[in-house]
Protein backbone atom coordinates (compact mmCIF):
# COMPACT_ATOMS: atom_id res chain seq x y z
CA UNK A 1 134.58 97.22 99.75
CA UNK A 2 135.32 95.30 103.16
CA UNK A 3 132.48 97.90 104.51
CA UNK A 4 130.22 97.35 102.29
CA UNK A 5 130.35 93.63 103.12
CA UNK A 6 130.46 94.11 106.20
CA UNK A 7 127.14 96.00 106.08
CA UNK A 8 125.72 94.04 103.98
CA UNK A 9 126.56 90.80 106.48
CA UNK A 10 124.45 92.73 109.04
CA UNK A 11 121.31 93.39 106.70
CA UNK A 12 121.08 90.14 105.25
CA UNK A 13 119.95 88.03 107.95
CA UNK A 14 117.44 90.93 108.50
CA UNK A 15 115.93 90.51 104.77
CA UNK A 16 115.94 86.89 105.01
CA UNK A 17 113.38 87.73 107.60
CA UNK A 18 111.20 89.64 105.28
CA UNK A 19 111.80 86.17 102.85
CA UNK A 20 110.46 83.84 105.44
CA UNK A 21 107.28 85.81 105.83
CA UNK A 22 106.64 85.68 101.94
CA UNK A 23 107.15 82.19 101.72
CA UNK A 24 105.11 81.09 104.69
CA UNK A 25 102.17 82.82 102.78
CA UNK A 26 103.50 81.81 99.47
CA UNK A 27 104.30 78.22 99.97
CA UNK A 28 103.35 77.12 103.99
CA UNK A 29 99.99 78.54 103.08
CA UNK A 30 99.73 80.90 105.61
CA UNK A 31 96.38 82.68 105.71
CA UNK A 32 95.56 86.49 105.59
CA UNK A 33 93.69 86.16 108.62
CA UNK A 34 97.51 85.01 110.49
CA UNK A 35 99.45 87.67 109.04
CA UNK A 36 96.97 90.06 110.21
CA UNK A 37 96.69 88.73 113.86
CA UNK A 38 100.78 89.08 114.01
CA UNK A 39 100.64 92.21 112.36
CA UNK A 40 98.04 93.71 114.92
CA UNK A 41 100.18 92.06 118.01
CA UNK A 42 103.80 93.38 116.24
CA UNK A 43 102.16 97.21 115.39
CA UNK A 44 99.78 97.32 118.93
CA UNK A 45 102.19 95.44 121.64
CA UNK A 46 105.90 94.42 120.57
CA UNK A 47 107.36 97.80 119.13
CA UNK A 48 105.33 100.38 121.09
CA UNK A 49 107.00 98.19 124.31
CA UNK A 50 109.92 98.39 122.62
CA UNK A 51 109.85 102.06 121.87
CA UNK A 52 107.81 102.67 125.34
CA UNK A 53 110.85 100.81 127.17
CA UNK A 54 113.79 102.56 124.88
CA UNK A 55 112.42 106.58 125.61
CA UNK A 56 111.36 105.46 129.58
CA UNK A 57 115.34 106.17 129.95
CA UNK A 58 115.03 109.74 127.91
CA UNK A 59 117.12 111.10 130.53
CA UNK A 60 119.92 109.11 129.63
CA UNK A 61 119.62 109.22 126.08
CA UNK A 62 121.66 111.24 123.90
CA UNK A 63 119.95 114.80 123.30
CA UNK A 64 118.38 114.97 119.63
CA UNK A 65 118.98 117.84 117.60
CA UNK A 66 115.18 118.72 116.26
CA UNK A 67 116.81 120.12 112.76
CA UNK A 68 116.57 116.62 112.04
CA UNK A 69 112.91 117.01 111.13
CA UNK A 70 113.97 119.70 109.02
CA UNK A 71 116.23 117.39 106.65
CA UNK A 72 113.70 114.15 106.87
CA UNK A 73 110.36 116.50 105.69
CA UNK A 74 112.00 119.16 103.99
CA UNK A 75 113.47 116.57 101.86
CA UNK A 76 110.07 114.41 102.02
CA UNK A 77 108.58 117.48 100.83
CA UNK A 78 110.66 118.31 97.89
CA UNK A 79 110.41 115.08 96.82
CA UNK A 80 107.06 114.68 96.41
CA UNK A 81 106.85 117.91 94.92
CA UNK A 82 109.00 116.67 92.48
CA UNK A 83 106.69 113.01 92.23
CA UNK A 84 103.67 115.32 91.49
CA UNK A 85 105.98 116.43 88.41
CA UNK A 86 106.80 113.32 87.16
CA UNK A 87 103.30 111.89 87.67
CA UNK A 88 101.77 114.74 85.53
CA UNK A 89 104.51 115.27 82.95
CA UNK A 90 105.74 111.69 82.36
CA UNK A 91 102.92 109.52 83.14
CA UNK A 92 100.11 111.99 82.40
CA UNK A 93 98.58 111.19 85.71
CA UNK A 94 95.67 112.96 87.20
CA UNK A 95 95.98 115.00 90.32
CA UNK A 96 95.06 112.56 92.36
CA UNK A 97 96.90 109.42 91.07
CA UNK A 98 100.06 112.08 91.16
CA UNK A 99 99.44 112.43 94.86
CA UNK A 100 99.56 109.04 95.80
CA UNK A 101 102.47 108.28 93.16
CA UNK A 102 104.33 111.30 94.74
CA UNK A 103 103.50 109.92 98.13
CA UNK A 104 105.48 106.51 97.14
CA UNK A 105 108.42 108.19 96.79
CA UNK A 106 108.71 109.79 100.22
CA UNK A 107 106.93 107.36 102.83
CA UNK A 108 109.06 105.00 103.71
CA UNK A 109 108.53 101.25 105.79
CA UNK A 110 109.98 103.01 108.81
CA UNK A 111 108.49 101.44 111.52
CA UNK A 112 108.35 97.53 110.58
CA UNK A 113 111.84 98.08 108.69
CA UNK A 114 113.03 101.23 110.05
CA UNK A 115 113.25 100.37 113.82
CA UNK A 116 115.24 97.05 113.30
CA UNK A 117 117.52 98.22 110.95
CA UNK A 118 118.63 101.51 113.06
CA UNK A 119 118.43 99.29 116.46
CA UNK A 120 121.35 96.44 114.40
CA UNK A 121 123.19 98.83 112.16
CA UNK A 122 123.55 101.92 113.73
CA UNK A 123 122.72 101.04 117.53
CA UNK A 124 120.99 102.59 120.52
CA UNK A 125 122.86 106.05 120.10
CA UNK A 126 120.43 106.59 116.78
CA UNK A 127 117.64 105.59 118.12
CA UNK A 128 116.46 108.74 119.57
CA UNK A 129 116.58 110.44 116.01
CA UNK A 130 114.70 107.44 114.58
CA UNK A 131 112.08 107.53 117.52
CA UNK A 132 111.57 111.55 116.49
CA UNK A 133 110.99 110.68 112.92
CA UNK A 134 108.09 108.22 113.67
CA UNK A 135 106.09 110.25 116.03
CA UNK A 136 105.45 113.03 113.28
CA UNK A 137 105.84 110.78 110.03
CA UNK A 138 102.47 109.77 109.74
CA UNK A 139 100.91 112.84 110.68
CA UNK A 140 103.22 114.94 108.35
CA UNK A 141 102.91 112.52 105.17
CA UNK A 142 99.57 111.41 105.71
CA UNK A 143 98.18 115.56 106.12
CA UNK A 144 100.90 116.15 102.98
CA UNK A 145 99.10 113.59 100.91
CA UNK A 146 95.62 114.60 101.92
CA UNK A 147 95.79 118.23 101.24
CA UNK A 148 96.93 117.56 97.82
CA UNK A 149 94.40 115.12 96.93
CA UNK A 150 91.62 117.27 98.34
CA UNK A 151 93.43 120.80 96.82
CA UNK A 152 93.01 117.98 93.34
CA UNK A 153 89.80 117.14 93.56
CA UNK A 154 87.75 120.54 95.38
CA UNK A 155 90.43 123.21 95.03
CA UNK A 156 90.06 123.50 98.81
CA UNK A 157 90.74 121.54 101.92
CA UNK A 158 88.48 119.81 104.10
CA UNK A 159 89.23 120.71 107.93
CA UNK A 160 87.23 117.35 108.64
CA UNK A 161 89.47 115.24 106.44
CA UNK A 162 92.68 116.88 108.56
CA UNK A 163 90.94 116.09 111.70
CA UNK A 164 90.68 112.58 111.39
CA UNK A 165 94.43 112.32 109.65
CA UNK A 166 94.99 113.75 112.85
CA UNK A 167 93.13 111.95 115.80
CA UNK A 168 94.23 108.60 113.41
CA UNK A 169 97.65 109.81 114.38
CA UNK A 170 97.48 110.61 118.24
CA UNK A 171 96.05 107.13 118.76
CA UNK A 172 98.77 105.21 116.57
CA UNK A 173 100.34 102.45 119.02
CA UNK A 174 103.82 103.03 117.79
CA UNK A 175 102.99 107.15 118.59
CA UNK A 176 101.32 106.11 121.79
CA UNK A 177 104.24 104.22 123.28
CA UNK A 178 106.71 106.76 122.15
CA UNK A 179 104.76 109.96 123.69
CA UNK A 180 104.53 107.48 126.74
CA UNK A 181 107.65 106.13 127.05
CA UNK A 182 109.31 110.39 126.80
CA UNK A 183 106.96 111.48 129.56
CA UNK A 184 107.50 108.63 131.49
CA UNK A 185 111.55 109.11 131.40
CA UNK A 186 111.01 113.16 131.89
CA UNK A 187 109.90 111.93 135.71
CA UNK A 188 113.09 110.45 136.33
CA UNK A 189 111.99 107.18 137.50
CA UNK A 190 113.35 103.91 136.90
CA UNK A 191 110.83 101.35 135.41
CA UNK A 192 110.20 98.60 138.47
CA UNK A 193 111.90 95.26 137.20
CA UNK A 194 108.90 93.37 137.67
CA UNK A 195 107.38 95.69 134.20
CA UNK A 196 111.03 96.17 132.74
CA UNK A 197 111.86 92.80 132.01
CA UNK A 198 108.65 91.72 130.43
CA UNK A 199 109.58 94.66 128.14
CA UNK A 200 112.46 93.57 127.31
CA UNK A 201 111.78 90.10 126.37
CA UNK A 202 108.89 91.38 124.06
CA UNK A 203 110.81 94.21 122.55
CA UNK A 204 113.61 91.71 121.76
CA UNK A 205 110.53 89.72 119.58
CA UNK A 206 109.22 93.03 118.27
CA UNK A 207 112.23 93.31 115.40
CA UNK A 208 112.33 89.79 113.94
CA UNK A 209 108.46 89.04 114.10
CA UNK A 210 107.62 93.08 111.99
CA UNK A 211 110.47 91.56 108.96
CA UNK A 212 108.19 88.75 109.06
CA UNK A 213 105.29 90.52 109.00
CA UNK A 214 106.51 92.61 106.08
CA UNK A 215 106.94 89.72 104.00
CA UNK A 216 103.75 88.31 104.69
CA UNK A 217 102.25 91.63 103.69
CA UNK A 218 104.22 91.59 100.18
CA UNK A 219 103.05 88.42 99.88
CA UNK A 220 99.78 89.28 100.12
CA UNK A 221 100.04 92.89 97.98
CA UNK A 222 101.77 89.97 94.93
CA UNK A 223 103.39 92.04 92.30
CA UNK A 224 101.09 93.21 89.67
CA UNK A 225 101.01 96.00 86.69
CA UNK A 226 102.25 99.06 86.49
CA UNK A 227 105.82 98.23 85.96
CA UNK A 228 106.69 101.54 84.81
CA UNK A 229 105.29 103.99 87.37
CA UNK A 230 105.97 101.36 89.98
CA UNK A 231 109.81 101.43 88.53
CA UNK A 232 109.83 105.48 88.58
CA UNK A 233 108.53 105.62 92.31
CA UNK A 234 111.23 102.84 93.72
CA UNK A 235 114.03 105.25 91.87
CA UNK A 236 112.16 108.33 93.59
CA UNK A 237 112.41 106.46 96.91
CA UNK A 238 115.80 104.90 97.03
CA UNK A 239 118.09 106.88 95.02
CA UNK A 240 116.51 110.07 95.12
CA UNK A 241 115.02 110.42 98.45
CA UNK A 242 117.72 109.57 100.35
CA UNK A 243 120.10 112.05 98.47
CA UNK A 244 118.08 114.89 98.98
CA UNK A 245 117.80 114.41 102.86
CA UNK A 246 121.70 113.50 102.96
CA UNK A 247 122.11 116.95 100.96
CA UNK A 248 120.26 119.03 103.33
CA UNK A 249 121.22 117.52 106.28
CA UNK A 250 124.86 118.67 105.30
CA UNK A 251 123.48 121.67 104.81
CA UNK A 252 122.43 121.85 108.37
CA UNK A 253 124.95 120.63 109.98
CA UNK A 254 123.85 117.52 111.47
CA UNK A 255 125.59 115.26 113.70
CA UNK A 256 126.83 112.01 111.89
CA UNK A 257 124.80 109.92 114.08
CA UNK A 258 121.57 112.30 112.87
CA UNK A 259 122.45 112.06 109.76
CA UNK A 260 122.98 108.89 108.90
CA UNK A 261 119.72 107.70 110.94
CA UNK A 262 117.55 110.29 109.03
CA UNK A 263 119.36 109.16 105.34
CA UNK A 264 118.64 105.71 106.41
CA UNK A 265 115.02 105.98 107.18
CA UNK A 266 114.88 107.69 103.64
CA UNK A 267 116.73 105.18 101.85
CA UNK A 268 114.34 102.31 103.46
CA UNK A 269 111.54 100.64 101.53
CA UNK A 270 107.52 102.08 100.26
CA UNK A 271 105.69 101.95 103.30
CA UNK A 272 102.52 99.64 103.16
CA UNK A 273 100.67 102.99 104.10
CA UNK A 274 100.59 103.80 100.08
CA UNK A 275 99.26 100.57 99.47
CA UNK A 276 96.09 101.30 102.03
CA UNK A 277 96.44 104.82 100.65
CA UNK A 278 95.81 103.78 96.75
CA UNK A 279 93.35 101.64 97.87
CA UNK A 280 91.00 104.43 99.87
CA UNK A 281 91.30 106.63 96.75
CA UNK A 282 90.97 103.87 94.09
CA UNK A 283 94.26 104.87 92.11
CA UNK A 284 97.73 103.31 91.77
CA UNK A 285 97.16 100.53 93.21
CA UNK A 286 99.33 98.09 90.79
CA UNK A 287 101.83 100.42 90.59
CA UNK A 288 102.10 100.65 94.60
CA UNK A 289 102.28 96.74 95.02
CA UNK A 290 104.73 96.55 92.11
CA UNK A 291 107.12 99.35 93.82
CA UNK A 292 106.56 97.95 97.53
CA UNK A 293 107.97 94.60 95.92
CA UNK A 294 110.53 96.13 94.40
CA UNK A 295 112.26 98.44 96.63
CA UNK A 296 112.10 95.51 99.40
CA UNK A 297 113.82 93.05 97.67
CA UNK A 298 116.23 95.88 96.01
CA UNK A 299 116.79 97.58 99.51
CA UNK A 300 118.66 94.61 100.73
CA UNK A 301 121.91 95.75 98.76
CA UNK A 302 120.95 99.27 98.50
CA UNK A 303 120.65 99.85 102.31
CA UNK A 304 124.36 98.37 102.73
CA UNK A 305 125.27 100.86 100.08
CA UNK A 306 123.90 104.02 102.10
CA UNK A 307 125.20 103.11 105.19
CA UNK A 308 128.44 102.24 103.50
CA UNK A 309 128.82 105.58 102.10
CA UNK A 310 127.97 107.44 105.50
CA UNK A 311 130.67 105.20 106.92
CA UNK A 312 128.33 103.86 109.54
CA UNK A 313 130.11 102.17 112.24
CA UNK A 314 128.81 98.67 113.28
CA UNK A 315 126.37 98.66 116.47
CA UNK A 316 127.86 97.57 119.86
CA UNK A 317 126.36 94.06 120.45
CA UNK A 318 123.71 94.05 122.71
């Protein structure tokens, strides 16, 4: 119990983040056209620095064990596979709406949540795994999620659609400064202090200004209809998820620090990328909103919970 609390302690202050940026649009009447200028600086400059400046030391960075992927996508997979069957069995959803329902359950807000949760609760030595995770999570889900709409709607897939999932990908910031930062720490150098510390002081900003950026956004996104489907894909993503990638990272034999970063990325909150994703196909997109909602405000105790039961240590203070 004295774990739990102490994990949950760590989280809070990081939730009452997310609360500040809803209630700045909510009540300080904050305008779309703000949240979107601090989303485009937090996404484009504050965590690819901050990612750019972590992997710029790669060579002195714990080695990651690439199995990793493995567990995170072979349990992102089976999941959806699983959403898909849910979708058409229980909701009678069409192949379509299943793929972007299925998709809710697996793709999780690991960037603007991700990243400052791993960074506080499980410190630097996961961040490595966590860095891993985002440079093929987009490409991965969003190609996953494309196929089956396309397989849904043509029978086939279009090489065109693939493409631009793909050159969307390769230009991400947050991909960018990762790819970056690794080949720049391969070299060997040292990053001059006159660029390091300017680094620094923005990657400090980057965590606390994306939790206020997600509330903001869930501000925005309200909570709408679709209670049921929207409840079914927030059980998909934070019960089920994060079991299935805890179950086969066991499985492979993962390191504890692997493991719990990779269950902890699973176990985090629906990604706004299903929200843009509902809205490009026209489906879901009440059911999205409702489930973004609720597995934020729910994964404030249920993230103390996972980390809990991996008997996650605190971080070192920075």
């Amino acid at each position: 119990m004295s774990s739990f609390l102490h994990h949950l302690a760590l989280a809070a202050p990081l939730f009452l983040l997310v609360l500040l940026g809803y209630l700045l649009v909510l009540l300080g009447g904050w305008t779309k056209a703000v949240s979107d200028a601090l989303g485009r600086f937090v996404f484009g400059v504050a965590l690819p620095a901050l990612l750019f400046r972590l992997m710029s030391d790669f060579s002195q960075l714990p080695p990651v064990d690439a199995r990793l992927l493995v567990a995170f996508f072979g349990g992102c997979l089976i999941v959806f596979a699983l959403g898909r069957l849910v979708g058409a069995f229980v909701f009678r959803l069409d192949g379509v709406a299943q793929s972007v329902f299925a998709l809710g359950g697996v793709f999780s807000n690991n960037v603007l949540l991700g990243v400052p949760l791993a960074k506080l609760t499980l410190g630097e030595t996961a961040m490595p795994a966590v860095a891993l995770v985002l440079v093929f999570n987009a490409l991965v889900l969003w190609t996953l999620v494309t196929v089956s709409v396309e397989w849904a709607r043509h029978g086939s897939l279009s090489l065109a659609g693939l493409g631009k999932t793909t050159r969307s990908v390769l230009t991400n910031p947050i991909v960018a400064g990762i790819l970056s930062g690794a080949a720049f720490g391969f070299t060997g150098w040292r990053l001059p202090g006159v660029i390091d510390e300017p680094l620094r002081l923005i990657g400090q900003a980057a965590a606390p200004l994306a939790l206020v950026v997600v509330g903001m956004g869930l501000a925005q996104v309200g909570v709408r209809a679709g209670w049921r489907e929207g409840t079914a894909i927030s059980l998909l993503k934070l019960v089920v998820q994060p079991l299935v990638v805890w179950l086969l990272a066991r499985a492979l034999g993962l390191s504890i620090v692997e493991t719990q970063a990779v269950v902890l990325l699973a176990a985090l909150a629906v990604g706004v990328n299903v929200y843009l994703m509902a809205q490009q196909f026209g489906t879901m997109e009440a059911a999205v909103a409702t489930s973004m909602v609720l597995t934020t405000a729910l994964a404030a105790l249920t993230v103390p919970v996972v980390l809990t039961l991996l008997g996650a240590a605190p971080a070192p203070a920075p």
